[in-house]
N, C-alpha and C. Protein backbone atom coordinates (compact mmCIF):
# COMPACT_ATOMS: atom_id res chain seq x y z
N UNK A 1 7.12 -5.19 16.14
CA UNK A 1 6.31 -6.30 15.69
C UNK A 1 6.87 -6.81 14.36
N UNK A 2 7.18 -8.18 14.54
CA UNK A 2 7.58 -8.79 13.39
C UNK A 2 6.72 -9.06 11.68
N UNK A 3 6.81 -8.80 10.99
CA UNK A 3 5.84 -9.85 9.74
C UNK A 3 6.56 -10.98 10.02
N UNK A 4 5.30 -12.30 9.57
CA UNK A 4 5.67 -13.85 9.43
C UNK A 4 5.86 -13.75 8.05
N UNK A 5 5.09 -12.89 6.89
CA UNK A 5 5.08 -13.21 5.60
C UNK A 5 5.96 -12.18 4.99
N UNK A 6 6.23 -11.99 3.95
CA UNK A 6 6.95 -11.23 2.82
C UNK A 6 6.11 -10.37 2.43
N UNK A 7 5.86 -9.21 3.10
CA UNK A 7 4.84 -7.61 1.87
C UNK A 7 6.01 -6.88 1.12
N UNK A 8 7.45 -7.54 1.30
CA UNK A 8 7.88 -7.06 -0.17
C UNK A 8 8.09 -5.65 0.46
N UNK A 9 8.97 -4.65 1.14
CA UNK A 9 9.11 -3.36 1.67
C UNK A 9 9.91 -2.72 0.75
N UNK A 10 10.95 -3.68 1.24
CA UNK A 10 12.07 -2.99 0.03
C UNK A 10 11.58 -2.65 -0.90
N UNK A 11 10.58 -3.24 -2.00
CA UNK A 11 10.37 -3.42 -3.58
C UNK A 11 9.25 -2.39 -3.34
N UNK A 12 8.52 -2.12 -2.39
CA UNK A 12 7.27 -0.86 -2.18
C UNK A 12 7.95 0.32 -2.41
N UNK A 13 9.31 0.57 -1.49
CA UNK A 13 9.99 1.28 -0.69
C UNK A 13 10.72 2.27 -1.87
N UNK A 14 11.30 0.99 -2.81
CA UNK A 14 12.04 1.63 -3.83
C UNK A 14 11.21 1.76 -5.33
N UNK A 15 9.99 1.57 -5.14
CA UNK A 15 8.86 1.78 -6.23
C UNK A 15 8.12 3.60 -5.77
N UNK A 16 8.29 3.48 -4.73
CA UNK A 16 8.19 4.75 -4.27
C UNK A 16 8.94 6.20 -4.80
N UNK A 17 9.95 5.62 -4.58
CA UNK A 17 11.11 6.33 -4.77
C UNK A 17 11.63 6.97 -6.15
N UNK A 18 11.76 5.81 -6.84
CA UNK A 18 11.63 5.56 -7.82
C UNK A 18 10.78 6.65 -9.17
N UNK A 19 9.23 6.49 -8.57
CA UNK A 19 8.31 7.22 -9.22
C UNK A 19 8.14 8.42 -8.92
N UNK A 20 8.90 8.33 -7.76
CA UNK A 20 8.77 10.02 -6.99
C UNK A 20 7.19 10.27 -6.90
N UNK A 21 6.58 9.39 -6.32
CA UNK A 21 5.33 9.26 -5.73
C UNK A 21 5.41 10.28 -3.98
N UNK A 22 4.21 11.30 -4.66
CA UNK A 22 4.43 11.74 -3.05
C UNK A 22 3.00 11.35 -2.31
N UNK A 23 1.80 11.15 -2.88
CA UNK A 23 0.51 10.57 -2.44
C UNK A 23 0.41 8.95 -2.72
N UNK A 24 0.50 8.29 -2.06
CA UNK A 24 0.18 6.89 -2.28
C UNK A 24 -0.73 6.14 -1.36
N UNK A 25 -1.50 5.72 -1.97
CA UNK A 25 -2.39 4.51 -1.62
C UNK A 25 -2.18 2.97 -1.49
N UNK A 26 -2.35 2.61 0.03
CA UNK A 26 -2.12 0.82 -0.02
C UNK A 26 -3.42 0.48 0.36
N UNK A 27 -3.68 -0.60 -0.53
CA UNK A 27 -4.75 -1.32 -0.35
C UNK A 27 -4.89 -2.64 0.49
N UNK A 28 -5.51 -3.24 1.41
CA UNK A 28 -4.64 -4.35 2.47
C UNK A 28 -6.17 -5.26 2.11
N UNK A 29 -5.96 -6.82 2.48
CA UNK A 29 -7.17 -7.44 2.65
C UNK A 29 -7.15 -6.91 3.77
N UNK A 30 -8.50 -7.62 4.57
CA UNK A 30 -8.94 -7.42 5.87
C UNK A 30 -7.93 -7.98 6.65
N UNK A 31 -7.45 -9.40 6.59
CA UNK A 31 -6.41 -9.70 7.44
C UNK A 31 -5.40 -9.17 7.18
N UNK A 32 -4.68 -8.21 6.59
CA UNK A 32 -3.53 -7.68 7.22
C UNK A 32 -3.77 -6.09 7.38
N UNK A 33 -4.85 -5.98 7.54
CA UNK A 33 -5.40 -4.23 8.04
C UNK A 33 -5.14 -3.83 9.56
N UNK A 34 -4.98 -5.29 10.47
CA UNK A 34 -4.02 -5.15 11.30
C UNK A 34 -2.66 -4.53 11.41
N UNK A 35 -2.03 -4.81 10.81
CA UNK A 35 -0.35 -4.45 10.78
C UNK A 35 -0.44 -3.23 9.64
N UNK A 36 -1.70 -2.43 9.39
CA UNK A 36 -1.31 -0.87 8.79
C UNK A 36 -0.71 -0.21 8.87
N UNK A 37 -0.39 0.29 10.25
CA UNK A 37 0.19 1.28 10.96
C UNK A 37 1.71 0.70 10.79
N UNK A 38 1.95 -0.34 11.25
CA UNK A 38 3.42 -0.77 11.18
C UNK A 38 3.81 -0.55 9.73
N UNK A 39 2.94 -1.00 8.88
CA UNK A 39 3.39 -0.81 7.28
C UNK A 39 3.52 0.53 6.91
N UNK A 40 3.01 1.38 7.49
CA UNK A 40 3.13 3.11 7.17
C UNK A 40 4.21 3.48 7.60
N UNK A 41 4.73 2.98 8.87
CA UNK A 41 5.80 3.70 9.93
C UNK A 41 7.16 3.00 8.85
N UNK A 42 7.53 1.66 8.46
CA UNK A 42 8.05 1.32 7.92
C UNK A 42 8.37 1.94 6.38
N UNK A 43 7.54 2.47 5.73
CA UNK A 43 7.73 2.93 4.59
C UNK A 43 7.43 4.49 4.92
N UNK A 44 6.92 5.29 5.36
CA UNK A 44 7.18 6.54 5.73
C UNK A 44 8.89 6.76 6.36
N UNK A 45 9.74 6.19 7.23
CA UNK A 45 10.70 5.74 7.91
C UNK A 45 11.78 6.23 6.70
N UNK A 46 11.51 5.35 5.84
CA UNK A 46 12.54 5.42 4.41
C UNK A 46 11.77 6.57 3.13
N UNK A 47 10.87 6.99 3.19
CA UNK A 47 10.32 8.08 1.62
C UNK A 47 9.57 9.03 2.67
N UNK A 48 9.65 9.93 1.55
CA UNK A 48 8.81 11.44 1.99
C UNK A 48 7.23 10.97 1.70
N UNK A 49 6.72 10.45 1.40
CA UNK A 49 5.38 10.10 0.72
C UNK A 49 4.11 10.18 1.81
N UNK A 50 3.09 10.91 1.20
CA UNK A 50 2.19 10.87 2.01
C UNK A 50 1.16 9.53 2.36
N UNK A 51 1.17 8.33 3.25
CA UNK A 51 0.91 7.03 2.83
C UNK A 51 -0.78 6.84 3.33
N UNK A 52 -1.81 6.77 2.43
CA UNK A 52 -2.93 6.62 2.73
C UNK A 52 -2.98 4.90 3.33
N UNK A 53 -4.04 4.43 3.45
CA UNK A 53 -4.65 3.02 3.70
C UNK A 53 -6.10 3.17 3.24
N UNK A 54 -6.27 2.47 2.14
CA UNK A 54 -7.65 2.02 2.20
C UNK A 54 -8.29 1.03 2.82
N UNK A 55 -9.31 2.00 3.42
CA UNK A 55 -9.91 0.69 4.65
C UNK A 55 -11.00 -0.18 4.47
N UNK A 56 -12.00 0.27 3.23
CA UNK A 56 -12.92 -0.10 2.52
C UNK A 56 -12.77 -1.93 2.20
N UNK A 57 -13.30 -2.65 2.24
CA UNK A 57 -13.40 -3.99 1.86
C UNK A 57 -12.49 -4.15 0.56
N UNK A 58 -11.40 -5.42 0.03
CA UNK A 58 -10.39 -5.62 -0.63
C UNK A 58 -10.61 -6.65 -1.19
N UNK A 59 -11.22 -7.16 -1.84
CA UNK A 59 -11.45 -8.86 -2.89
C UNK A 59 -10.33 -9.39 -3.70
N UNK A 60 -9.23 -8.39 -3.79
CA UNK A 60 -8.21 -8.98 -4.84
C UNK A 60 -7.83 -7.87 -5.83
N UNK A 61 -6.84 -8.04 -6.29
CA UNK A 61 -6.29 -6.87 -7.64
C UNK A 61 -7.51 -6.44 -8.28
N UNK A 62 -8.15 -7.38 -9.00
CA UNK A 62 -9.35 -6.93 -9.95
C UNK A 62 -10.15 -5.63 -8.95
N UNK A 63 -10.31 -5.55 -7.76
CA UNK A 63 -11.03 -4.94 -6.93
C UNK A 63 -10.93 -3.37 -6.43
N UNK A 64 -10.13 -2.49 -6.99
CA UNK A 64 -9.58 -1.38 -7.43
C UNK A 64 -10.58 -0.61 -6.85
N UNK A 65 -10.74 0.49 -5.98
CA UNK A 65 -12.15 1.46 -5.83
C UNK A 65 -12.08 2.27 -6.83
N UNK A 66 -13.36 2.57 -7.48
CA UNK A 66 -13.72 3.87 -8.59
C UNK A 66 -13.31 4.85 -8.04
N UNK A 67 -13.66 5.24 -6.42
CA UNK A 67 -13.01 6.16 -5.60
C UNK A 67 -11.89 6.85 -5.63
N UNK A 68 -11.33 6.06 -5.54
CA UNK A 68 -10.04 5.75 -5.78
C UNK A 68 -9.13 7.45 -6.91
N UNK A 69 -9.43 7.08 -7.95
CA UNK A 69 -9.06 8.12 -8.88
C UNK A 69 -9.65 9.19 -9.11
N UNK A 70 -10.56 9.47 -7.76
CA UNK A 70 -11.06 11.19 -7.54
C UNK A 70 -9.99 11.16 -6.76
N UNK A 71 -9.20 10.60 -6.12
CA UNK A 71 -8.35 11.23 -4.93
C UNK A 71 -7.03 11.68 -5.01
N UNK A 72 -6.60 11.38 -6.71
CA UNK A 72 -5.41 11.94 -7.45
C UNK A 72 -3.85 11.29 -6.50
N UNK A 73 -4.34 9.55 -6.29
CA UNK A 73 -2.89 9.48 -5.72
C UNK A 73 -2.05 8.86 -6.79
N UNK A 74 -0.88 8.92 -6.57
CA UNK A 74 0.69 9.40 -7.45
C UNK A 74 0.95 7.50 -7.71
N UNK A 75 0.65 6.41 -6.87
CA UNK A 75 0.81 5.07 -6.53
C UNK A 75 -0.35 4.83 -5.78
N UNK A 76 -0.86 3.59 -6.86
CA UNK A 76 -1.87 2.74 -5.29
C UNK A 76 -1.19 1.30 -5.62
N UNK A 77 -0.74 0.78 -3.97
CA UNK A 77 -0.15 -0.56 -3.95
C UNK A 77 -1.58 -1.36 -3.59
N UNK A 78 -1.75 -2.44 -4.10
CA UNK A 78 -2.36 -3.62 -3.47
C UNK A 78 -1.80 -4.54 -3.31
N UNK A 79 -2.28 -5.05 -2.27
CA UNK A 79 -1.90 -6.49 -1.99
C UNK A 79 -3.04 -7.72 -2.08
N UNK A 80 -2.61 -8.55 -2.50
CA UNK A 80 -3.98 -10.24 -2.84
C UNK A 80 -2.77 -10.80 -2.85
N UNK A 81 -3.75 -12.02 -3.62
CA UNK A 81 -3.26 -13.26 -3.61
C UNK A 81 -2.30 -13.42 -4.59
N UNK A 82 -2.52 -13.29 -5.64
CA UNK A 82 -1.62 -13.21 -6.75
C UNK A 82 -0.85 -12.02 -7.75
N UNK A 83 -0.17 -12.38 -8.34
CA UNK A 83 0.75 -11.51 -8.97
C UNK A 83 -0.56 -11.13 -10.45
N UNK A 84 -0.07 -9.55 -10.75
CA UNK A 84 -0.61 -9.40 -11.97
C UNK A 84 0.13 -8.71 -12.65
């Protein structure tokens, strides 16, 4: 299955790597919580990293779960609308 848009793999891929992140968290809006699995297989494929998905509702960067940092992950990626 193709992406139409740019999630930027490479730049996940080698941010990963990079940090030597072995727990990481991606955060997806609802519309692309579809293509999860493809985004895991794709970046699991290339890093050792254990790749969560948060499935919880996503409003944008500002929107971070409190949750979140009981769960001690190493990287959390989000994705929105804009750059921060």
């Amino acid at each position: 299955m193709a992406f139409t848009y740019d999630l930027e793999l490479e730049r996940i891929i080698a941010e990963i790597k990079r940090s030597k992140a072995k727990k990481v968290c991606i955060q997806l809006p609802d519309g692309l919580k579809t293509k999860a699995t493809t985004l895991v297989d794709k970046i699991k494929s290339k890093t050792k990293a254990d790749i969560h998905i948060w499935i919880g509702s996503n409003f944008g960067a500002c929107d971070v779960p409190q949750q979140l940092s009981k769960l001690k992950f190493d990287l959390i990626i989000n994705f929105g609308h804009s750059k921060i």
